[in-house]
C-alpha atoms as a PDB file:
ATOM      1  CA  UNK A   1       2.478   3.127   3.197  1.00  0.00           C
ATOM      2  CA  UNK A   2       0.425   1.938   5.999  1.00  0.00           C
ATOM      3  CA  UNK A   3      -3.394   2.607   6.213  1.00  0.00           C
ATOM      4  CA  UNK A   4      -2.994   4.670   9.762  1.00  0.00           C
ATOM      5  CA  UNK A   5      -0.181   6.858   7.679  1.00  0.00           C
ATOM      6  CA  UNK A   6      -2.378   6.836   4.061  1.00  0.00           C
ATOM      7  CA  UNK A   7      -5.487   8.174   6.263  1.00  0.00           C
ATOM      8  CA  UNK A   8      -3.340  11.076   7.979  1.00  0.00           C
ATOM      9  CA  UNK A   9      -1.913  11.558   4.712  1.00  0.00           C
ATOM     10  CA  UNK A  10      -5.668  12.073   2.963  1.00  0.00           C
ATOM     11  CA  UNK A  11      -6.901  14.494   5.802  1.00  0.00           C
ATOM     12  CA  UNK A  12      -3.835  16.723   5.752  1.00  0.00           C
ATOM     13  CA  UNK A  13      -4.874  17.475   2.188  1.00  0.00           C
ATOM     14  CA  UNK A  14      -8.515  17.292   2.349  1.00  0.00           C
ATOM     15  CA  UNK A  15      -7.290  19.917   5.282  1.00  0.00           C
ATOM     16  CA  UNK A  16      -5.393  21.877   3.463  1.00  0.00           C
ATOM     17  CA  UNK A  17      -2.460  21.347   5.846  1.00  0.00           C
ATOM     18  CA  UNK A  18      -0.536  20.535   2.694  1.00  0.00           C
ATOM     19  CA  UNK A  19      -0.658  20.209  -0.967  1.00  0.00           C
ATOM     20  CA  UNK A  20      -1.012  16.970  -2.793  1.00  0.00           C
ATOM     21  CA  UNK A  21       1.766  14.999  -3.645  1.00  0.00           C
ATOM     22  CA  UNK A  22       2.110  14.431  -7.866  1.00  0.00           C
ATOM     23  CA  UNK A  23       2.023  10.706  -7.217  1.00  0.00           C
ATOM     24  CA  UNK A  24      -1.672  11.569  -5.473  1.00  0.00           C
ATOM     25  CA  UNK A  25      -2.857  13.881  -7.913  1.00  0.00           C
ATOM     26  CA  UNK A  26      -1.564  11.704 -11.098  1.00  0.00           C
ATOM     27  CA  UNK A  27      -3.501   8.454  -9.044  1.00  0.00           C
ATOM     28  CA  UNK A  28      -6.580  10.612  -9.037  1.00  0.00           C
ATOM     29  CA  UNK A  29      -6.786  11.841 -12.398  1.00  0.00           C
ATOM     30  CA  UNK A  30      -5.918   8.136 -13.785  1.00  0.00           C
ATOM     31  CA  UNK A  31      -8.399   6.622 -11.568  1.00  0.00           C
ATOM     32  CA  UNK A  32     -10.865   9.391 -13.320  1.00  0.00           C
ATOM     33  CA  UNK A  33      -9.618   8.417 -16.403  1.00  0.00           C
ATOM     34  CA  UNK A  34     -10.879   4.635 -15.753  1.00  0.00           C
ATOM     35  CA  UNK A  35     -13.825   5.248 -14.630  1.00  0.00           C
ATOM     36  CA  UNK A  36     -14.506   7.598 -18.186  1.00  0.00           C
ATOM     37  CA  UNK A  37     -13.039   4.817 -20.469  1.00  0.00           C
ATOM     38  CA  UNK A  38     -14.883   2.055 -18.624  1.00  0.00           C
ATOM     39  CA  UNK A  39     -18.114   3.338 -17.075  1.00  0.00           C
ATOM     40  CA  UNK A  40     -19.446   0.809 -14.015  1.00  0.00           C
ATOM     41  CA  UNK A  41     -22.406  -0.149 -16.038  1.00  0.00           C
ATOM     42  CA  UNK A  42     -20.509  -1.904 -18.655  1.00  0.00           C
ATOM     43  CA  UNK A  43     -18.628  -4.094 -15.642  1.00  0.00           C
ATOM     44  CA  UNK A  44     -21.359  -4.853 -13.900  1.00  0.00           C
ATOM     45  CA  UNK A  45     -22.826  -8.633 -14.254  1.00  0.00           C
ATOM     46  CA  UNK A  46     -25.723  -7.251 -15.195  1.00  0.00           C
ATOM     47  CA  UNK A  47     -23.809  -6.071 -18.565  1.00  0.00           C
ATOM     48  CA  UNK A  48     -22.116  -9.482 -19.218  1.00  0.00           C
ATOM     49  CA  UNK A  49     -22.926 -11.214 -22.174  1.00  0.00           C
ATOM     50  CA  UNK A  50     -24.310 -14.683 -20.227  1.00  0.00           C
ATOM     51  CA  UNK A  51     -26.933 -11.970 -18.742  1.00  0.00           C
ATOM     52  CA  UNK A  52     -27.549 -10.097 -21.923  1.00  0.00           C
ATOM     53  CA  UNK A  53     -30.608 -10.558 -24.243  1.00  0.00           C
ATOM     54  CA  UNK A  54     -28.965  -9.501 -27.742  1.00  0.00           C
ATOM     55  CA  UNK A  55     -25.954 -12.293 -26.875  1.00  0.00           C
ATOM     56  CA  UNK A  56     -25.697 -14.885 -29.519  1.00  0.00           C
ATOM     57  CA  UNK A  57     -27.344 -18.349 -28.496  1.00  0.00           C
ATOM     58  CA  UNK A  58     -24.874 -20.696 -27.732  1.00  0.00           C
ATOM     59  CA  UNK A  59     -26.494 -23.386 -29.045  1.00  0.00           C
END
């Protein structure tokens, strides 16, 4: 789908000119879904172990 067409698509629902597609709705709730299983502060850099204090020394 092109991005001029995805756009339209977005504000017809945010609209409510028409309902969301399944495909949309089951993309939303999985994209939820990742972000509760994998919370942004655990893929930060900040949160890598190169960065983190309680990392084993590597020497």
């Amino acid at each position: 789908m092109s991005a001029l067409r995805r756009l339209l698509s977005i504000a017809a629902v945010a609209t409510g000119t028409r309902e969301p597609s399944l495909r949309e709705v089951a993309g939303e709730a999985a994209h939820e879904n990742a972000l509760t299983l994998t919370p942004p502060e655990l893929t930060t850099p900040e949160a890598s172990d190169t960065d983190n204090e309680n990392a084993p020394d590597p020497t």
